[in-house]
Protein backbone atom coordinates (compact mmCIF):
# COMPACT_ATOMS: atom_id res chain seq x y z
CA UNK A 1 45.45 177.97 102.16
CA UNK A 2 41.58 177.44 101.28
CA UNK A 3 41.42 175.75 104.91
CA UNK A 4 42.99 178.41 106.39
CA UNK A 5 40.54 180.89 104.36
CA UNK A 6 37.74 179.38 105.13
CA UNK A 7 38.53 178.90 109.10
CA UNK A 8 39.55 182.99 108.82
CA UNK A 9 36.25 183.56 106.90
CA UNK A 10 34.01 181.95 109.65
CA UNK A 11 35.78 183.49 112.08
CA UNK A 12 34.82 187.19 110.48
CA UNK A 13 31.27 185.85 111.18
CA UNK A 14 31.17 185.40 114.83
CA UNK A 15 33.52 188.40 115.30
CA UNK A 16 30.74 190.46 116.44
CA UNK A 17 28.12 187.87 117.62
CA UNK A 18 30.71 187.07 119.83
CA UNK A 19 31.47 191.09 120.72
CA UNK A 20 28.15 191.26 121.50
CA UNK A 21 27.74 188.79 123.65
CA UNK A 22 31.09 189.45 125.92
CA UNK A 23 30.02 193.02 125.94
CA UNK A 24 26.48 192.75 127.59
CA UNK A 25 28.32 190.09 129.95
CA UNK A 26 30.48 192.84 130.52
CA UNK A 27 27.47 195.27 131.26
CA UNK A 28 26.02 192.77 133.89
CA UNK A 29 29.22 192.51 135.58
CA UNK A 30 31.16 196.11 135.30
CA UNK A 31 29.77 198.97 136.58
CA UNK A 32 30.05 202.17 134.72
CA UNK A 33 33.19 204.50 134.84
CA UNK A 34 32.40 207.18 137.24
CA UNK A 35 34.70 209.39 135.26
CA UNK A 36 35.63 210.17 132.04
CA UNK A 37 32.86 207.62 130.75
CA UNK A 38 32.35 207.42 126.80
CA UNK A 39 28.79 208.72 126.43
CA UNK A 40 30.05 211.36 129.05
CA UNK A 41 32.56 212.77 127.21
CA UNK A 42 30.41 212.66 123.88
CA UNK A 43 27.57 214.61 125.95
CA UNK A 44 29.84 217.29 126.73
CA UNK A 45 31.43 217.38 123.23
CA UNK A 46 28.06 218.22 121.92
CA UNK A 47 26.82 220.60 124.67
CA UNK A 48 30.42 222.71 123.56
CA UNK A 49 29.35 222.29 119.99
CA UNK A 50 25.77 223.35 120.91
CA UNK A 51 26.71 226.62 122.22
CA UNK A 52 28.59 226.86 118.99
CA UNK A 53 25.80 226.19 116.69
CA UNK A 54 22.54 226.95 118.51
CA UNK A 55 19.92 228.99 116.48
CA UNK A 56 16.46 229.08 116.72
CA UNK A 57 15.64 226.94 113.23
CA UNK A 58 15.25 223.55 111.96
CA UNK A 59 18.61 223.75 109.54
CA UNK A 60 21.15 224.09 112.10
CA UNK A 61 20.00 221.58 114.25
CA UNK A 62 19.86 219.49 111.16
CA UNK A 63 24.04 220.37 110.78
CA UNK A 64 24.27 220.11 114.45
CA UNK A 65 23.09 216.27 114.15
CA UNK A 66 24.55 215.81 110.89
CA UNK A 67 28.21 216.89 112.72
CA UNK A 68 27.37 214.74 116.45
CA UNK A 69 26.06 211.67 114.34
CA UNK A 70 29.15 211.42 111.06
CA UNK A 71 32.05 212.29 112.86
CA UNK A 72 31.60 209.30 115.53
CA UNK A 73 29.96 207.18 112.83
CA UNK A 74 33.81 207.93 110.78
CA UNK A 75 36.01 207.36 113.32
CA UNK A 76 34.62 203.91 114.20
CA UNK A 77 34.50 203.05 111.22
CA UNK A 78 38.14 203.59 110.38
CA UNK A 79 38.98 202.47 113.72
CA UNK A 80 36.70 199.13 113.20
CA UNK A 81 38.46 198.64 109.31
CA UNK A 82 41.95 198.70 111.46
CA UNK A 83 41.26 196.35 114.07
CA UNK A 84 41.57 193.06 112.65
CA UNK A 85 41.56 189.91 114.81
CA UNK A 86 41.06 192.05 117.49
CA UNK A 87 37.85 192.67 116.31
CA UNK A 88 35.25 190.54 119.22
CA UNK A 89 37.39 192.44 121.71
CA UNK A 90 36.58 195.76 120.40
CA UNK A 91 33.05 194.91 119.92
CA UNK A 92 32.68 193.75 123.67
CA UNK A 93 34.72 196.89 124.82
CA UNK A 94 31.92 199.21 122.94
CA UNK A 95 29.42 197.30 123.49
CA UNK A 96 30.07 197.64 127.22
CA UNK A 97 30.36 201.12 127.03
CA UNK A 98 27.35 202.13 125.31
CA UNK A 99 24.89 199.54 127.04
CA UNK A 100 22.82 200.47 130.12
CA UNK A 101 21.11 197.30 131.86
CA UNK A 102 22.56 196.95 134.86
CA UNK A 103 22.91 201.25 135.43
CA UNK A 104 19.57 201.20 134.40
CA UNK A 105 18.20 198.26 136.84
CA UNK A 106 20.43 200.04 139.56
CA UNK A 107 18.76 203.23 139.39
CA UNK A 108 15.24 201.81 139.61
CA UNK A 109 16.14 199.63 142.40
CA UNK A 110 17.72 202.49 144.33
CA UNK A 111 14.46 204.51 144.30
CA UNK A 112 12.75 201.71 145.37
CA UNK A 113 14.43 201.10 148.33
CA UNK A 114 13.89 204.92 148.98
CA UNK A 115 10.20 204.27 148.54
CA UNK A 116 10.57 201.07 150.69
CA UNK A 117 11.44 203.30 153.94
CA UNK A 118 8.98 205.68 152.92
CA UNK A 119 11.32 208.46 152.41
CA UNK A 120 9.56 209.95 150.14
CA UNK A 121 12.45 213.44 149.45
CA UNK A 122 15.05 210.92 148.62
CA UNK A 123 13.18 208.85 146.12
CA UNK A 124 11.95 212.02 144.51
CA UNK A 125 15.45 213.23 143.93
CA UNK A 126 16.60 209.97 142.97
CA UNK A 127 13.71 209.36 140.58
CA UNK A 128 15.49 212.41 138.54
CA UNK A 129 18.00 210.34 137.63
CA UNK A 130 16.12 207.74 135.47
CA UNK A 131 13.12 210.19 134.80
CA UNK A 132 12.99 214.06 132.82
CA UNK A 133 9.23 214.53 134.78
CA UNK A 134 8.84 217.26 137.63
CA UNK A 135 8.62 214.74 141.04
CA UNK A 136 8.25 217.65 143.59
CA UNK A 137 4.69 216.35 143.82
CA UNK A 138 4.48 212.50 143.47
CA UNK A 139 3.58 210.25 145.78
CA UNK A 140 4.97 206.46 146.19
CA UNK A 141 3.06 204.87 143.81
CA UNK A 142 3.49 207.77 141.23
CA UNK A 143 7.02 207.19 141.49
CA UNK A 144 7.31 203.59 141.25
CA UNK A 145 5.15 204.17 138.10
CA UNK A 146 7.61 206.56 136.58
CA UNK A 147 9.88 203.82 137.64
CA UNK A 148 8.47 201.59 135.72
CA UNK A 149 7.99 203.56 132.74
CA UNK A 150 11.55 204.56 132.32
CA UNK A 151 12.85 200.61 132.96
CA UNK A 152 10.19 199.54 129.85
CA UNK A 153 11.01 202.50 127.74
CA UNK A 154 15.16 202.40 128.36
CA UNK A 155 15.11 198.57 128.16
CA UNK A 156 14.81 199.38 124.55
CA UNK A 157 16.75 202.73 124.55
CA UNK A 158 19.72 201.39 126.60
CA UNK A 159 20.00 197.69 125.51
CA UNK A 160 17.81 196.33 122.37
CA UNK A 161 18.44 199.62 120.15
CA UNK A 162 22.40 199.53 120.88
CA UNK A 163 22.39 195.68 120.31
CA UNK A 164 20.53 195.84 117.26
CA UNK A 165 22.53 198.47 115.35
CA UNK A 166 25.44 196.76 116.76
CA UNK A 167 24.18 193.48 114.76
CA UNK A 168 23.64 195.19 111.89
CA UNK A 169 27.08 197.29 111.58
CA UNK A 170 29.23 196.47 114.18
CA UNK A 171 31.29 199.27 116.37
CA UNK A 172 30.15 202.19 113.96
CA UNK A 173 26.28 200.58 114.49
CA UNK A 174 26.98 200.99 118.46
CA UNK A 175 28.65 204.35 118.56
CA UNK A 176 26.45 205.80 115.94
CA UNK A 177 23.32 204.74 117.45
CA UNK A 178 24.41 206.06 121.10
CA UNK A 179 25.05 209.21 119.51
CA UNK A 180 21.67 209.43 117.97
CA UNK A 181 19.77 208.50 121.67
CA UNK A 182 22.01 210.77 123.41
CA UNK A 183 21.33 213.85 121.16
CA UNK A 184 17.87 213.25 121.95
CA UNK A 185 17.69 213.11 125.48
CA UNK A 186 19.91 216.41 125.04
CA UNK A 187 18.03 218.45 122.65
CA UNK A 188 14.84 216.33 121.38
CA UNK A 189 12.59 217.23 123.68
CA UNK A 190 9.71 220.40 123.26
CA UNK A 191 10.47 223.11 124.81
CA UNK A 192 11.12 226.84 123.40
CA UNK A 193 14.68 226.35 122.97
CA UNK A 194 14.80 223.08 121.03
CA UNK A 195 11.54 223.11 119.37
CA UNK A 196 13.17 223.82 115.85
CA UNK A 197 16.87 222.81 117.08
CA UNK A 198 16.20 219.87 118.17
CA UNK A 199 13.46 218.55 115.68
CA UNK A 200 16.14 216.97 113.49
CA UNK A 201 17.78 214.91 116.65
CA UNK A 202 14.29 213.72 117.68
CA UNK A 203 13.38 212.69 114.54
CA UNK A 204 16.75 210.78 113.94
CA UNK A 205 16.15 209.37 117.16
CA UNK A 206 12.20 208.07 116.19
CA UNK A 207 14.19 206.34 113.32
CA UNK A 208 16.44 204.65 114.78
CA UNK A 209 14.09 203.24 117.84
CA UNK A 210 11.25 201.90 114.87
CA UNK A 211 12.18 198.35 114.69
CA UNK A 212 13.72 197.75 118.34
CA UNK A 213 11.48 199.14 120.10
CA UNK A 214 8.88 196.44 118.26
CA UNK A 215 12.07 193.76 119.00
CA UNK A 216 11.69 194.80 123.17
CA UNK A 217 7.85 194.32 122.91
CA UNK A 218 8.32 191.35 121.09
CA UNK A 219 11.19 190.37 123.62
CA UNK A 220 9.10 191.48 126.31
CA UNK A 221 6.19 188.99 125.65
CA UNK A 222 8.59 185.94 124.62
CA UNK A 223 10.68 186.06 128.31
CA UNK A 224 7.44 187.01 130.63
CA UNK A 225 6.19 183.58 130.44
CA UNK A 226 2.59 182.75 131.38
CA UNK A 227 1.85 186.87 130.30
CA UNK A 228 3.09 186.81 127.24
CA UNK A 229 0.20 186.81 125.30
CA UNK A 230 -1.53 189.59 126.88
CA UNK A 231 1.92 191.49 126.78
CA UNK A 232 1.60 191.34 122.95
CA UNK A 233 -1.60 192.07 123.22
CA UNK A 234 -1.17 195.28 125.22
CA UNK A 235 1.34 195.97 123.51
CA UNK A 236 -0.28 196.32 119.92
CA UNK A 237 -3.38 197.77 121.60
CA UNK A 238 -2.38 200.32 123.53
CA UNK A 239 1.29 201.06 121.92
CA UNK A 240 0.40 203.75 119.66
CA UNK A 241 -1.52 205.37 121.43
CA UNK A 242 1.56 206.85 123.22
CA UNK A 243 2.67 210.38 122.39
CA UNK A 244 6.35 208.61 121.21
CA UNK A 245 6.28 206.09 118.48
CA UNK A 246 8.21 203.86 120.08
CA UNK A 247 8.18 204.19 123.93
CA UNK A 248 4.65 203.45 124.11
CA UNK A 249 5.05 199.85 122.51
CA UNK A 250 7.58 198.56 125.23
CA UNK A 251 5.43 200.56 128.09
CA UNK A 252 2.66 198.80 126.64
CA UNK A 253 4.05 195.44 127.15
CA UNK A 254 5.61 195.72 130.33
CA UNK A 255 2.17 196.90 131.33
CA UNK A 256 0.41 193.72 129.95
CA UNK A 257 3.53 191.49 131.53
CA UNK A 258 3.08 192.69 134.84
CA UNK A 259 -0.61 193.30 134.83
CA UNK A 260 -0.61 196.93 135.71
CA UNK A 261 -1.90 200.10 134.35
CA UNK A 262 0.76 203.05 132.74
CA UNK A 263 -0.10 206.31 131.99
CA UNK A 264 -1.47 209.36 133.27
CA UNK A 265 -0.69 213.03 134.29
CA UNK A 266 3.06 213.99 133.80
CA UNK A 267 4.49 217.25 134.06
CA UNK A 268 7.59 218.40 132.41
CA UNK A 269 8.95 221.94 133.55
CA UNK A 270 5.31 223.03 134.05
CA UNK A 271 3.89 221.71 131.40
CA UNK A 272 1.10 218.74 131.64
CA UNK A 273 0.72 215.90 129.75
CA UNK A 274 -2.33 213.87 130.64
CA UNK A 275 -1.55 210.44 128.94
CA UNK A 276 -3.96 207.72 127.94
CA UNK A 277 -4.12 204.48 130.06
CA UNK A 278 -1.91 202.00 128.87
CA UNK A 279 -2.88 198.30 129.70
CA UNK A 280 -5.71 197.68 131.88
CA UNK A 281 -4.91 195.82 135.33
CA UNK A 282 -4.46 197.61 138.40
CA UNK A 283 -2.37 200.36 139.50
CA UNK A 284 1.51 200.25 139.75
CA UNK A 285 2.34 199.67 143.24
CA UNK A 286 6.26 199.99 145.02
CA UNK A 287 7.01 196.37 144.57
CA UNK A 288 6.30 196.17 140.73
CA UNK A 289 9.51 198.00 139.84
CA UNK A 290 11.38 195.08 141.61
CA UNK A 291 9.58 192.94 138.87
CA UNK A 292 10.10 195.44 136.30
CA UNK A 293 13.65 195.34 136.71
CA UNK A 294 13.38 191.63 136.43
CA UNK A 295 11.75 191.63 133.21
CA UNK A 296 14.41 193.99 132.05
CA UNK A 297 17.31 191.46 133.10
CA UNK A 298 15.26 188.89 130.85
CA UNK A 299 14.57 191.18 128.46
CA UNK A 300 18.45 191.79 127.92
CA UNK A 301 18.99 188.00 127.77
CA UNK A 302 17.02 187.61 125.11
CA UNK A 303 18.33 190.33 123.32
CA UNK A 304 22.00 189.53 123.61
CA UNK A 305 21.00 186.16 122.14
CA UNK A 306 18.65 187.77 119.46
CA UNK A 307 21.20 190.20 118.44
CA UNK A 308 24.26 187.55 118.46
CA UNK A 309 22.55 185.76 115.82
CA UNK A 310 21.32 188.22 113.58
CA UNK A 311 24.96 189.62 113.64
CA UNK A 312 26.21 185.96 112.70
CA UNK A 313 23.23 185.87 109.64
CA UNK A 314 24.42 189.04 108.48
CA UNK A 315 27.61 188.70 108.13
CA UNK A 316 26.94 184.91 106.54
CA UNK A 317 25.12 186.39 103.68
CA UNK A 318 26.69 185.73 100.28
């Protein structure tokens, strides 16, 4: 019985390395649902409940995020206290689910090849997808540097954040933290309507992104090879200077990886933001999101490895 106890208890440990690890496989391989997708479905849960809720002040967004956040954070959990042995498979299945490397990589490369037959319309519109910036006006290297600014910034938002949380607390660690980016890209950005609404979202969402977003840069200068160095140096240079937190560290470091320069003017439904140069090589050109997207692959490597382990020391800890 003690055998059998002990076999059982190391088991419980590499449930969810080993989720982890199946489920970014999973991501590389699988492409996303085109219907009825997870994060889908949760987006238009919470655009219903929006409409619901929605008042200009800082208190009902704070219920509004309180209610998107706890009631997927509750219903993993019980589901994840049910599961048993089946545990690693439920892991994977989530982890799948809520991860977005190879989307992510897909996107970028599809604007790209826009850019790469100098249809300039198409990449525009495409660029939309992966970007919330007005591109009516960009030309091709402007877009392959929004390109590249959304693959550094989602490398942490779609794949190092999820896998982290998911280290730390398993299925409700995934779900809960995909609920928490998601609300932000819905309602945590400035504008009039979600200045006070959305404040609590954003602010959940800075939170969350503190310590992976400082995992991607790390990430980002341990898998570049010969940059590395300079990527961390970027990266702790220029990081904060960023009007996010977060994003500007893993911008930062894919800047000093590939040896370009980040930042500039952006505009966002009319409005400009005229952003401090990040890193200080030359100017992104078409064929740097192809290595972009590479370092992103790496990056997500690393990360499933990284995150596999420190799910493993967790759940070793007397």
């Amino acid at each position: 019985m003690r055998l059998l106890g002990t076999v059982a208890e190391r088991w419980q440990r590499k449930d969810v390395a080993l989720g982890l690890l199946a489920g970014t496989l999973l991501d590389q391989l699988l492409p996303d649902p085109r219907r009825a997708h997870p994060v889908a479905l949760f987006g238009q849960a919470a655009t219903s409940l929006e409409r619901l809720m929605w008042s200009d002040e800082r208190r009902r967004g704070v219920a509004f995020a309180a209610v998107c956040v706890g009631v997927p954070i509750t219903a993993a959990g019980i589901v994840d206290a049910r599961v048993g042995r089946a545990r690693p498979v439920a892991v994977a299945l989530v982890t799948w689910a809520v991860l977005g490397s190879r989307s992510l990589r897909a996107e970028a490369r599809s604007v790209q090849a826009r850019l790469r037959v100098d249809d300039l319309p198409a990449a525009r519109e495409r660029l939309t997808h992966l970007v919330g910036r007005d591109p009516s006006q960009l030309g091709a290297d402007e877009i392959a540097r929004a390109c590249v600014e959304s693959v550094a910034e989602n490398t942490s938002d779609a794949v190092v954040a999820p896998l982290f949380w998911g280290a730390l607390a398993g299925v409700p660690g995934l779900i809960g933290y995909r609920a928490v980016n998601t609300l932000d890209a819905m309602v945590g950005h400035r504008s009039s309507r979600y200045d006070k609404f959305g404040w609590a979202s954003a602010r959940l969402d800075d939170v969350a992104n503190v310590v992976p977003a400082r995992l991607t840069a790390a990430l980002v200068a341990l898998v570049c090879g010969a940059g590395g160095r300079r990527a961390w140096r970027v990266a702790r240079r220029d990081g904060l200077s960023h009007p996010s937190p977060n994003s500007g560290l893993c911008e930062a470091a894919f800047a000093g990886a590939l040896g370009v320069r980040l930042g500039g003017r952006n505009v966002y439904g009319g409005r400009v933001e005229e952003r401090p140069a990040i890193g200080d090589g030359r100017p992104v050109s078409v064929d740097d999101v192809d290595r972009a997207v590479r370092l992103c692959a790496s990056a997500t490597a690393a990360a499933a490895v990284v995150c596999s382990v420190l799910a493993y020391a967790v759940r070793a800890r007397p």
